[in-house]
N, C-alpha and C. Protein backbone atom coordinates (compact mmCIF):
# COMPACT_ATOMS: atom_id res chain seq x y z
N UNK A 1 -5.23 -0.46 -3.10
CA UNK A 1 -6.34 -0.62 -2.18
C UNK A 1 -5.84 -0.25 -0.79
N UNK A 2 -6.50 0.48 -0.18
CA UNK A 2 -6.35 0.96 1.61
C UNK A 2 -7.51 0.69 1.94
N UNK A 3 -6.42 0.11 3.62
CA UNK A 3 -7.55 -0.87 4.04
C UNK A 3 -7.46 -0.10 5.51
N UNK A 4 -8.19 -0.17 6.76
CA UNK A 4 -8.78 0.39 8.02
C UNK A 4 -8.42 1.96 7.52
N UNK A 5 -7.08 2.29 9.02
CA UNK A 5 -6.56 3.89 8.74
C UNK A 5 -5.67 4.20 7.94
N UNK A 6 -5.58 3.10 6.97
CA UNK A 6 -5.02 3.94 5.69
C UNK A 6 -5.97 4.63 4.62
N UNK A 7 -7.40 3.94 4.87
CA UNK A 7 -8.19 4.56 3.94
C UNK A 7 -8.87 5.52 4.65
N UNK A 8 -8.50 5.92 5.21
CA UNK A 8 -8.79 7.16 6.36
C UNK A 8 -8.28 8.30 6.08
N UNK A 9 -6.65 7.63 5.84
CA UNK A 9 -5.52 8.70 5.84
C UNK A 9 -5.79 9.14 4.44
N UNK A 10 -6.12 8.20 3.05
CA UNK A 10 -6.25 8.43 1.85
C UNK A 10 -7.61 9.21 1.61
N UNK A 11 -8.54 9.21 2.25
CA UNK A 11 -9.93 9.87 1.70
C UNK A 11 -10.59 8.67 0.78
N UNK A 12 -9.96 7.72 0.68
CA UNK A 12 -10.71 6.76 -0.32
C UNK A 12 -9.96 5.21 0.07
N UNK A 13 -11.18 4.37 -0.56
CA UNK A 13 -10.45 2.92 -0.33
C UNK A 13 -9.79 2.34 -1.36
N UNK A 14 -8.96 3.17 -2.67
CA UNK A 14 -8.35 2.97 -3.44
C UNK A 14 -8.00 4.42 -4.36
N UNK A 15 -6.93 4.00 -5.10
CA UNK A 15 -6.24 4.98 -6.13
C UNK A 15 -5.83 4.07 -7.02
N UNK A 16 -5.74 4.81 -8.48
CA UNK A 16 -5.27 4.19 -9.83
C UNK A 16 -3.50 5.00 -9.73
N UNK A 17 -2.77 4.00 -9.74
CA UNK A 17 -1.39 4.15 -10.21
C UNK A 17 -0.98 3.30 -11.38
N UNK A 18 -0.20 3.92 -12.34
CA UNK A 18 -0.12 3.67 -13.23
C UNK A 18 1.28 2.14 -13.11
N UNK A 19 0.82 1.22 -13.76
CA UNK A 19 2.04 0.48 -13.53
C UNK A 19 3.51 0.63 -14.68
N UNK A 20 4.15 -0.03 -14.42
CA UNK A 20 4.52 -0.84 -13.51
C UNK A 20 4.86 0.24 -12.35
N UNK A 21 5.07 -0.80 -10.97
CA UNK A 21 5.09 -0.01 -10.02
C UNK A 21 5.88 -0.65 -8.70
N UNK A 22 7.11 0.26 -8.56
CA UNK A 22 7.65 -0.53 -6.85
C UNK A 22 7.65 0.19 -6.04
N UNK A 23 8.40 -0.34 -5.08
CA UNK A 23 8.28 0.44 -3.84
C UNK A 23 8.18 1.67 -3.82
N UNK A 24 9.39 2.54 -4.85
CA UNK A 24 9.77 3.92 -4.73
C UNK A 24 8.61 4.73 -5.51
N UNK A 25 8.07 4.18 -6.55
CA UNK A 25 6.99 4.39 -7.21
C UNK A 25 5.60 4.08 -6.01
N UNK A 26 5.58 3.42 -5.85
CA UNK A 26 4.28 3.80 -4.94
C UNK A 26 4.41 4.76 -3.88
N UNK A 27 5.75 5.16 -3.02
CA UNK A 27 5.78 5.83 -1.66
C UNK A 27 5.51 7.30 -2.86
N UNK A 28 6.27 7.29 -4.03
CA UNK A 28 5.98 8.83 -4.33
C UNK A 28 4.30 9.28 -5.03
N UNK A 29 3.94 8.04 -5.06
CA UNK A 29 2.34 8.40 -5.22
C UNK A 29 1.39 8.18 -4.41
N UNK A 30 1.97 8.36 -2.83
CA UNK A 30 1.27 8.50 -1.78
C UNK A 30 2.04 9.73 -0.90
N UNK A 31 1.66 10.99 -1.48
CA UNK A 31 2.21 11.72 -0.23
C UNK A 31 2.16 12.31 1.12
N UNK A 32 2.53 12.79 1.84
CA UNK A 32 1.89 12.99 2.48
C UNK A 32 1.71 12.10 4.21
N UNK A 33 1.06 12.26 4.81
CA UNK A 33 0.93 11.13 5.71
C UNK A 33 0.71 9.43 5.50
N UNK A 34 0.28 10.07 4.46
CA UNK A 34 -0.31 8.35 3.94
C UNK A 34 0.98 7.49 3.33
N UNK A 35 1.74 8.69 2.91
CA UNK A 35 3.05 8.46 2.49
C UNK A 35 3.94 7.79 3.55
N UNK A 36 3.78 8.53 4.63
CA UNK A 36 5.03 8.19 5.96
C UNK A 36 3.96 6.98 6.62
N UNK A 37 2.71 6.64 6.58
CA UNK A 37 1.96 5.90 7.27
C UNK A 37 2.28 4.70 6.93
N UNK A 38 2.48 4.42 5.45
CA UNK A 38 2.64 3.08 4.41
C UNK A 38 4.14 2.39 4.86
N UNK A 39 4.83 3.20 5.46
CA UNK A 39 6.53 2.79 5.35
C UNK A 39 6.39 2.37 6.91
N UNK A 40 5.75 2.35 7.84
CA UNK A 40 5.80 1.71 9.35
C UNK A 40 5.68 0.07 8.98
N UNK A 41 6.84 -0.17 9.83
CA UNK A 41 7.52 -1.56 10.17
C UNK A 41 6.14 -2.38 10.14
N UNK A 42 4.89 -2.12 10.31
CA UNK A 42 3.34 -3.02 11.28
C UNK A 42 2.75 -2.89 9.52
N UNK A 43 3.42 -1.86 8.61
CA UNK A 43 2.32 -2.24 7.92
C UNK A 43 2.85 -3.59 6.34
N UNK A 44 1.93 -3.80 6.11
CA UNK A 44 2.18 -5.22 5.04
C UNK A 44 1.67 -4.55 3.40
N UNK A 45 1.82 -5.12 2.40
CA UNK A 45 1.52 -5.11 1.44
C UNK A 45 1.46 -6.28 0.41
N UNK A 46 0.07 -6.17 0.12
CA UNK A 46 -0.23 -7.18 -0.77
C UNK A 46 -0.41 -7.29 -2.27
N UNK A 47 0.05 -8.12 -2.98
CA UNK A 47 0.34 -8.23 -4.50
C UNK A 47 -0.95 -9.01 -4.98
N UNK A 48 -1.27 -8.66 -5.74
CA UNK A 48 -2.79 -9.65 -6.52
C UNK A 48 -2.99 -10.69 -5.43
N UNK A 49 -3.44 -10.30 -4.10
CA UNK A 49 -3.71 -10.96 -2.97
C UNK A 49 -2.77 -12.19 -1.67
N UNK A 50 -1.48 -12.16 -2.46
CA UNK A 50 -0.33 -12.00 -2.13
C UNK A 50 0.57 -11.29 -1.23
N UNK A 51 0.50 -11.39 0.34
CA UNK A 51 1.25 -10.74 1.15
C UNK A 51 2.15 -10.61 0.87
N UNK A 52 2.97 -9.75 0.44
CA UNK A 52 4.67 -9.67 0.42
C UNK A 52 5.79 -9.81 1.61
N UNK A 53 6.77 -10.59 1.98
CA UNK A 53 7.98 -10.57 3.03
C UNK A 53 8.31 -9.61 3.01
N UNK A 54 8.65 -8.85 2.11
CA UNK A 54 9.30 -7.94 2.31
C UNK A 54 8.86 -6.41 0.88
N UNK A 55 7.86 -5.60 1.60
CA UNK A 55 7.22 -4.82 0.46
C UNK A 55 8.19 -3.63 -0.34
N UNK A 56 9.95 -3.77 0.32
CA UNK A 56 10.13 -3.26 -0.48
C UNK A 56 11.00 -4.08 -1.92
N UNK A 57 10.07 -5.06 -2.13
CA UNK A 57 10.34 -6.07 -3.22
C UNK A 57 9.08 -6.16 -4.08
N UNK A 58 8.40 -4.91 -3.80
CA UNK A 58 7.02 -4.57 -4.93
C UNK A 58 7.81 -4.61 -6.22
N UNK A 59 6.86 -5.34 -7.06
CA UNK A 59 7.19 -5.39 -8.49
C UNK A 59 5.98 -5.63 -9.44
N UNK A 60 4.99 -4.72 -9.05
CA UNK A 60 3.71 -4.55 -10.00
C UNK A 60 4.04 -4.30 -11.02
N UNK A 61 2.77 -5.15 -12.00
CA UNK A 61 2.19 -4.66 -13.26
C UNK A 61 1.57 -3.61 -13.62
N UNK A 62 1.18 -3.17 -15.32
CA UNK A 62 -0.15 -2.44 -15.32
C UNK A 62 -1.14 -3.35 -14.70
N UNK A 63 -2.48 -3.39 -14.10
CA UNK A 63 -3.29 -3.81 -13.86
C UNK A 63 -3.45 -4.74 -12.53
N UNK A 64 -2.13 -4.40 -12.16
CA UNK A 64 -1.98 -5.46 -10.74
C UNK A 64 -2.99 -4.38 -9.71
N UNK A 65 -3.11 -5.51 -8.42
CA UNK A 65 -3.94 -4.93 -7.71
C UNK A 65 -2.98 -5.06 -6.16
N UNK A 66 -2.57 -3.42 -5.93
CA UNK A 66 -1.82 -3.62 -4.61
C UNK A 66 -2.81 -3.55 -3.29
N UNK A 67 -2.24 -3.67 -2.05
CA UNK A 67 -3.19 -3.60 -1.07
C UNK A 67 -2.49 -3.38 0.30
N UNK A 68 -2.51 -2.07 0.67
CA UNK A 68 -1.77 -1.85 1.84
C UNK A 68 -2.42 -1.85 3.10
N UNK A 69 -2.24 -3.12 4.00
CA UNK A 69 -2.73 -3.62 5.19
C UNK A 69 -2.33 -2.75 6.36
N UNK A 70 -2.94 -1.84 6.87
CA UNK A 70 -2.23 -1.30 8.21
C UNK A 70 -2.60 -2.59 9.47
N UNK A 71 -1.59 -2.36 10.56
CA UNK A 71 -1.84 -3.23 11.69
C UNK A 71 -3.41 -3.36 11.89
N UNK A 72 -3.79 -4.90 12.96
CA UNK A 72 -4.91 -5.32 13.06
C UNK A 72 -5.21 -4.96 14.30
N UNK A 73 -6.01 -4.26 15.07
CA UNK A 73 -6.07 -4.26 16.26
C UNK A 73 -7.37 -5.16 17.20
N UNK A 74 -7.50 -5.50 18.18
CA UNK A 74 -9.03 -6.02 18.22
C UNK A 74 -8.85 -5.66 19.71
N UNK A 75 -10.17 -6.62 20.28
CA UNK A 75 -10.10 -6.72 21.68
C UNK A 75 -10.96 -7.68 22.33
């Protein structure tokens, strides 16, 4: 799942990746900008709704549901 300008960067607010799936597996099925966008220090990733400490400790299932949070901005 991509969420603000990641689903910007993706053209869509989700993609099917096949699991299981980690870190290195997901950066290579995002290429591209969306690829280099996902790996900035601001952005988070979430596991079956589960923020992760540290996303490069992804350890999806088939059927898990990831969710890459870019920074929040407001005003």
């Amino acid at each position: 799942v991509f969420l603000g300008k990641l689903a910007d960067l993706a053209g869509s607010s989700h993609k099917d990746v096949a699991g299981p799936l980690d870190w290195h597996g997901l950066l290579a099925a995002l290429p591209g900008p969306l690829g280099e966008a996902v790996q900035g220090p601001r952005v988070r990733v979430a596991l079956d709704g589960q923020v992760l400490a540290d996303k490069a400790a992804l350890a999806a299932s088939d059927g898990a549901e990831v969710a890459l949070l870019p920074p929040v901005s407001g005003g």
